[in-house]
C-alpha atoms as a PDB file:
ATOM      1  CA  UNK A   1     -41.331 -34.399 -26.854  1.00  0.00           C
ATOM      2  CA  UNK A   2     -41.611 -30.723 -28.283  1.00  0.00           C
ATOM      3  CA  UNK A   3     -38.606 -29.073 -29.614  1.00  0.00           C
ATOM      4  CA  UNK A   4     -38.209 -26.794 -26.501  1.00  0.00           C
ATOM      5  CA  UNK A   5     -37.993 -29.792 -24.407  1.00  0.00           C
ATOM      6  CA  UNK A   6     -35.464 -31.082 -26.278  1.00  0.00           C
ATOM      7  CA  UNK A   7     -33.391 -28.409 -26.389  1.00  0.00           C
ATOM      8  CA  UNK A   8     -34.205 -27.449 -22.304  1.00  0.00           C
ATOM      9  CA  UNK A   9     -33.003 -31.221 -21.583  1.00  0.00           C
ATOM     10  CA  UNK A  10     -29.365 -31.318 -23.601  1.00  0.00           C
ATOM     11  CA  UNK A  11     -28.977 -27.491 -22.561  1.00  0.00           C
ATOM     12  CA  UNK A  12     -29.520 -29.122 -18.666  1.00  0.00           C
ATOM     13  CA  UNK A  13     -27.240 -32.450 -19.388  1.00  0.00           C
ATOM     14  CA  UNK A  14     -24.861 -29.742 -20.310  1.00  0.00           C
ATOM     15  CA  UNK A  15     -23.875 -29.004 -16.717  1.00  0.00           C
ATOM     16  CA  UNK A  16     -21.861 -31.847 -14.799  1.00  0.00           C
ATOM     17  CA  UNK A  17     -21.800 -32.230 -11.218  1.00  0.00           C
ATOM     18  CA  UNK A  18     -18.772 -29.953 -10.776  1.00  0.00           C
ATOM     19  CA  UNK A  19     -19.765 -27.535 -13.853  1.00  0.00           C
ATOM     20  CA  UNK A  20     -21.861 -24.244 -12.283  1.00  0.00           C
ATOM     21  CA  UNK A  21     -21.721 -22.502 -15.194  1.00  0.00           C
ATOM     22  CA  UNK A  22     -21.884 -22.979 -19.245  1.00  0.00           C
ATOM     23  CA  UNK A  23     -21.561 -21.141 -22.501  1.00  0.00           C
ATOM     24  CA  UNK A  24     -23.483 -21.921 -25.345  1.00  0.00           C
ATOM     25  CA  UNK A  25     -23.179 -20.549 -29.501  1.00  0.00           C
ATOM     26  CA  UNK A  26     -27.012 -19.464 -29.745  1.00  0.00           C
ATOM     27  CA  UNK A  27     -26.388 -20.413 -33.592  1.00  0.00           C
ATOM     28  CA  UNK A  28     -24.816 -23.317 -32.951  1.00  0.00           C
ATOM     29  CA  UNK A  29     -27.029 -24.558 -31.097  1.00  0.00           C
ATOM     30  CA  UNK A  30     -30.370 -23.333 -33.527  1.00  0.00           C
ATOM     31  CA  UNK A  31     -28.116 -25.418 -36.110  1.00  0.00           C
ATOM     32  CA  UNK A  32     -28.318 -28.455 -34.090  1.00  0.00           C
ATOM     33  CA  UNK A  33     -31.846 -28.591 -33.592  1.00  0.00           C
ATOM     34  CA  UNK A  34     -32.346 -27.338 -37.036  1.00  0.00           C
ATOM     35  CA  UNK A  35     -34.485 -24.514 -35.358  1.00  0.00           C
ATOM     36  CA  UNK A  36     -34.242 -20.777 -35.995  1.00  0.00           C
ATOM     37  CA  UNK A  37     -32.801 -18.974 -33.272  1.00  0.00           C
ATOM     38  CA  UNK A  38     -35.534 -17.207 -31.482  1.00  0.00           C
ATOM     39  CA  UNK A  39     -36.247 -20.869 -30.727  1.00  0.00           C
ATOM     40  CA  UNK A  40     -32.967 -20.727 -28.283  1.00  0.00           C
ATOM     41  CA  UNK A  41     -33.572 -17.752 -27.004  1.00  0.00           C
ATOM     42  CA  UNK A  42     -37.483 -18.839 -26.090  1.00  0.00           C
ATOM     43  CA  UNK A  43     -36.038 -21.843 -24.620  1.00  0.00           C
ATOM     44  CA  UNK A  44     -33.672 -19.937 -22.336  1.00  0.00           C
ATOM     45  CA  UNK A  45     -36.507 -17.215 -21.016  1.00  0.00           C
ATOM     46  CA  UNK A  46     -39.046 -19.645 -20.453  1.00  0.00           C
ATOM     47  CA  UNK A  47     -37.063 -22.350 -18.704  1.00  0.00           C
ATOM     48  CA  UNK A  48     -33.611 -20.467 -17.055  1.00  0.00           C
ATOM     49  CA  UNK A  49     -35.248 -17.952 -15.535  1.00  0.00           C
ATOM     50  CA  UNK A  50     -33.932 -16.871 -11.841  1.00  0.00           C
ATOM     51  CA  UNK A  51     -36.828 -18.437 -10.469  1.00  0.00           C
ATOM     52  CA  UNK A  52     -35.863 -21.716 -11.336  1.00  0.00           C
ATOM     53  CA  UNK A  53     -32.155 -21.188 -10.672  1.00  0.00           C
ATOM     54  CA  UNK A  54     -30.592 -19.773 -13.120  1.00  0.00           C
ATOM     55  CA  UNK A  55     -28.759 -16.999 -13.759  1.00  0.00           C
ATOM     56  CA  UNK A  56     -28.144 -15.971 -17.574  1.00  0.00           C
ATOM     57  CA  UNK A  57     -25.745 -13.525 -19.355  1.00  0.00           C
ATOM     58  CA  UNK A  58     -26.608 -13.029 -23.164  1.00  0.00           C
ATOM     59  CA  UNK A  59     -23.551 -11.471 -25.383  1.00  0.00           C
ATOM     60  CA  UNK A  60     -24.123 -10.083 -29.006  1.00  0.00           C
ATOM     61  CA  UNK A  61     -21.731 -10.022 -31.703  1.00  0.00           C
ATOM     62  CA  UNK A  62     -18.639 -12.078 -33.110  1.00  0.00           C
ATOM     63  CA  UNK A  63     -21.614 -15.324 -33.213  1.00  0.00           C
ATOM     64  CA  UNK A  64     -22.999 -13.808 -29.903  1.00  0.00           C
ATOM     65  CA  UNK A  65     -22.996 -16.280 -26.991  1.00  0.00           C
ATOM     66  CA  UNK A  66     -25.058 -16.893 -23.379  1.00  0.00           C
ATOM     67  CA  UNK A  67     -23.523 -17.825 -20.424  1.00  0.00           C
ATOM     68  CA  UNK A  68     -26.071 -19.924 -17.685  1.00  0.00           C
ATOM     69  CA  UNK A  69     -25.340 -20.383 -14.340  1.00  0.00           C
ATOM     70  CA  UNK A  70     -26.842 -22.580 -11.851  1.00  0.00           C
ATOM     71  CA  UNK A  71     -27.540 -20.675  -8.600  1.00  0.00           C
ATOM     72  CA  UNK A  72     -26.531 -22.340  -5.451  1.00  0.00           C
ATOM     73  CA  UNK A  73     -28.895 -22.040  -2.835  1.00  0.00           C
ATOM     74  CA  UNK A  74     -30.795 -24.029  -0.014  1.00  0.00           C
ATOM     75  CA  UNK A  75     -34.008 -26.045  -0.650  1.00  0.00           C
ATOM     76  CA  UNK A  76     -35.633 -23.191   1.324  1.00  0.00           C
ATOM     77  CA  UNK A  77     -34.113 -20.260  -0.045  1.00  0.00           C
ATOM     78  CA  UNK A  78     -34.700 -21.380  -3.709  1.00  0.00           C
ATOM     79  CA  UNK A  79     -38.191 -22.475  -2.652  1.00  0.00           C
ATOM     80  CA  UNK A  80     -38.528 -18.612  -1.053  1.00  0.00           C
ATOM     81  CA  UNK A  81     -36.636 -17.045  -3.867  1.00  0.00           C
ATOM     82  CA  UNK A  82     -39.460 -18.981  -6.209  1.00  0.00           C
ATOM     83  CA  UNK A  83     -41.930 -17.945  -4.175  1.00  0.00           C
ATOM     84  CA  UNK A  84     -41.194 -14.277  -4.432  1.00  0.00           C
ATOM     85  CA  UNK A  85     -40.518 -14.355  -7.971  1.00  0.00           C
ATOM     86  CA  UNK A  86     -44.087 -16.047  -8.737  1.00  0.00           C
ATOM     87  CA  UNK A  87     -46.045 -13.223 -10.767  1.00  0.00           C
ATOM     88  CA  UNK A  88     -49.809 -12.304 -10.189  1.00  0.00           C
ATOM     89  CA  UNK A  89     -50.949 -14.684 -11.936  1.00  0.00           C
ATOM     90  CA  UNK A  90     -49.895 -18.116 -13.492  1.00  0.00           C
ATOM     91  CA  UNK A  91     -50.936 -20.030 -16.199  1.00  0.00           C
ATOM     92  CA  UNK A  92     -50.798 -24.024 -16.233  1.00  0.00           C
ATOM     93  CA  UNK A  93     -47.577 -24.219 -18.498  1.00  0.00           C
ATOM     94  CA  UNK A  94     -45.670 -22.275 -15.751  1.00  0.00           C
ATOM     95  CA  UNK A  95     -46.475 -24.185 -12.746  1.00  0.00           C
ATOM     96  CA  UNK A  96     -45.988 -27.378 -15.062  1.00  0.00           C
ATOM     97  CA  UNK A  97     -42.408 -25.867 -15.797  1.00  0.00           C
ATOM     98  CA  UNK A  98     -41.594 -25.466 -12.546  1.00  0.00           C
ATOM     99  CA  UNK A  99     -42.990 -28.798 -10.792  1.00  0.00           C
ATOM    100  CA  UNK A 100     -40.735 -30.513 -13.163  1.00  0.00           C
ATOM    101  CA  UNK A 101     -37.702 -28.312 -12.209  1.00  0.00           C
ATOM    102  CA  UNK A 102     -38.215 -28.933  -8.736  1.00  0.00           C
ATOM    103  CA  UNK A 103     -38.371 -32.377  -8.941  1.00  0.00           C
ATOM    104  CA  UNK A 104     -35.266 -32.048 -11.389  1.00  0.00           C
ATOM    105  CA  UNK A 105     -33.479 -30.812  -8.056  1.00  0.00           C
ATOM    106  CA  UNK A 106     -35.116 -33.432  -5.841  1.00  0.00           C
ATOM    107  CA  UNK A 107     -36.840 -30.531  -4.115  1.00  0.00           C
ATOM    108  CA  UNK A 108     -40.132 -32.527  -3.824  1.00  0.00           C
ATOM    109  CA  UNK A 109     -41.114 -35.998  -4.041  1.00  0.00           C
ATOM    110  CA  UNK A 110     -43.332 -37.311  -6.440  1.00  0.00           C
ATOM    111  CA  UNK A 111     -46.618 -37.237  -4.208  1.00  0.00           C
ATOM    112  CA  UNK A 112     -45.954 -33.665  -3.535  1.00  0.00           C
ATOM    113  CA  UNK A 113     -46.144 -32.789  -7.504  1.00  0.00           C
ATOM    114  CA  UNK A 114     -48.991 -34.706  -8.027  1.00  0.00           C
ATOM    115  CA  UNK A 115     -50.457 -32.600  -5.124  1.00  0.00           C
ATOM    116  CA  UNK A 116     -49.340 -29.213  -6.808  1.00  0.00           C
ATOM    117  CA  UNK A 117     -50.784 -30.356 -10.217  1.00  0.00           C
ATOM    118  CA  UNK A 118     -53.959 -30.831  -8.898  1.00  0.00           C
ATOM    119  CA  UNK A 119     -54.568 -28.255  -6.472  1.00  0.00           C
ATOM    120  CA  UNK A 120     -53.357 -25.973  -9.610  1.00  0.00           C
ATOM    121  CA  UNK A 121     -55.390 -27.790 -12.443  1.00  0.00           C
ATOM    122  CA  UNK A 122     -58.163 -26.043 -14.994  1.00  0.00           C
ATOM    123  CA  UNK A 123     -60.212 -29.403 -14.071  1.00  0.00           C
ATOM    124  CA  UNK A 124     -60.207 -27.952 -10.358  1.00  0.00           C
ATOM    125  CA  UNK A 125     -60.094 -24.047 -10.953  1.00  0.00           C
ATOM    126  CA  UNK A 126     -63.502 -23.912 -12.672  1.00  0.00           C
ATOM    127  CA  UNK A 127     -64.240 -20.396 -12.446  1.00  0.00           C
ATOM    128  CA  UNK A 128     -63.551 -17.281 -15.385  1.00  0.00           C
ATOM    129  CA  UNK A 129     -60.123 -17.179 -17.256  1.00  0.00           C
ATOM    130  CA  UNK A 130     -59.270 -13.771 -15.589  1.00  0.00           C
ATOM    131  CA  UNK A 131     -59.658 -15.219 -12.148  1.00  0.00           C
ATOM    132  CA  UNK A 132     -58.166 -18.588 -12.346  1.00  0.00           C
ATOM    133  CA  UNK A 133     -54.606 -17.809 -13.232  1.00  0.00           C
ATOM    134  CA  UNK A 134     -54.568 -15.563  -9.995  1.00  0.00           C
ATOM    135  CA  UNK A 135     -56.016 -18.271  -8.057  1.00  0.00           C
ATOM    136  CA  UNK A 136     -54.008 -20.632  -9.413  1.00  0.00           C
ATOM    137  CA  UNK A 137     -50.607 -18.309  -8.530  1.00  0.00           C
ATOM    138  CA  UNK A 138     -52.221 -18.044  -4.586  1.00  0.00           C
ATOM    139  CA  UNK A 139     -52.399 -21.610  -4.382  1.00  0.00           C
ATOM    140  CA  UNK A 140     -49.416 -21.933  -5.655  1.00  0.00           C
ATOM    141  CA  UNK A 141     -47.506 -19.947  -3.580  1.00  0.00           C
ATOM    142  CA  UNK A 142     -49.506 -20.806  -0.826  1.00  0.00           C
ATOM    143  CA  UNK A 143     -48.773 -24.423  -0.945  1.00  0.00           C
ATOM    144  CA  UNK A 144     -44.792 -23.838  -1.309  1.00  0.00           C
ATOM    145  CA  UNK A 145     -44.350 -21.932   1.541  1.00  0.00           C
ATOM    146  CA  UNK A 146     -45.799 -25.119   3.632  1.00  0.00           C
ATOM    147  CA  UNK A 147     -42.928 -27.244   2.024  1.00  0.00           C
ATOM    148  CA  UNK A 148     -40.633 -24.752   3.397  1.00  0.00           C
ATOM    149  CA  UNK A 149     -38.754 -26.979   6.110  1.00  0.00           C
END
């Protein structure tokens, strides 16, 4: 595992079935991991982002602090709140990121991620660079708003 997933997972098995909301030392926590603390902060763009359900408040001085917080929605209003949030274009990484989130939240099954990774994959989308990332968000998209019960 790469140090960003490390530090995604304990930052995740920090909320608790009641917990909606944490705070976290950005210091601290680059002290843990014995990582710098851009590291945190790259970690907390990339992966608790609204689009996968999160909402986060960032605080400077005194140590400086971010608060996440999960945000409660509906299979199909996270799914449509995803869907609008999905940029132009997307790279493999992100849909990756957000496959695993979803089936995190036990918004899709198994079969249905393997169907997303494939339909999304460079091995499929063999055409130029600057075209297959917008493909790839159009399928993307396209394909979540079937799940949409």
């Amino acid at each position: 595992m790469r140090i960003s997933d490390i530090i995604e997972e304990f930052i995740k098995d920090l909320f608790n079935e009641q917990q909606e909301e944490i705070e976290i030392q950005r210091n601290d926590l680059a002290q843990k991991f014995n990582c710098v603390p851009s590291q945190i902060n790259y970690v907390i763009a990339t992966r608790f982002k609204p689009s996968q359900g999160y909402y986060v408040e960032s605080r400077r001085g005194g140590g400086g602090h971010i608060t996440i917080r999960k945000i409660d929605t509906t299979k199909s209003d996270y799914l449509m709140h995803i869907i609008r949030n999905i940029d132009k274009t997307m790279n493999n990484t992100d849909v990756e990121i957000l496959i695993s989130d979803f089936l995190t939240y036990d918004l899709i099954s198994e079969k249905e991620a393997k169907l997303l990774r494939v339909a999304t994959s460079d091995n499929v989308l063999t055409i130029p660079r600057e075209l297959k990332d917008e493909l790839r968000a159009n399928i993307f998209k396209n394909m979540l708003i079937n799940l949409i019960e």
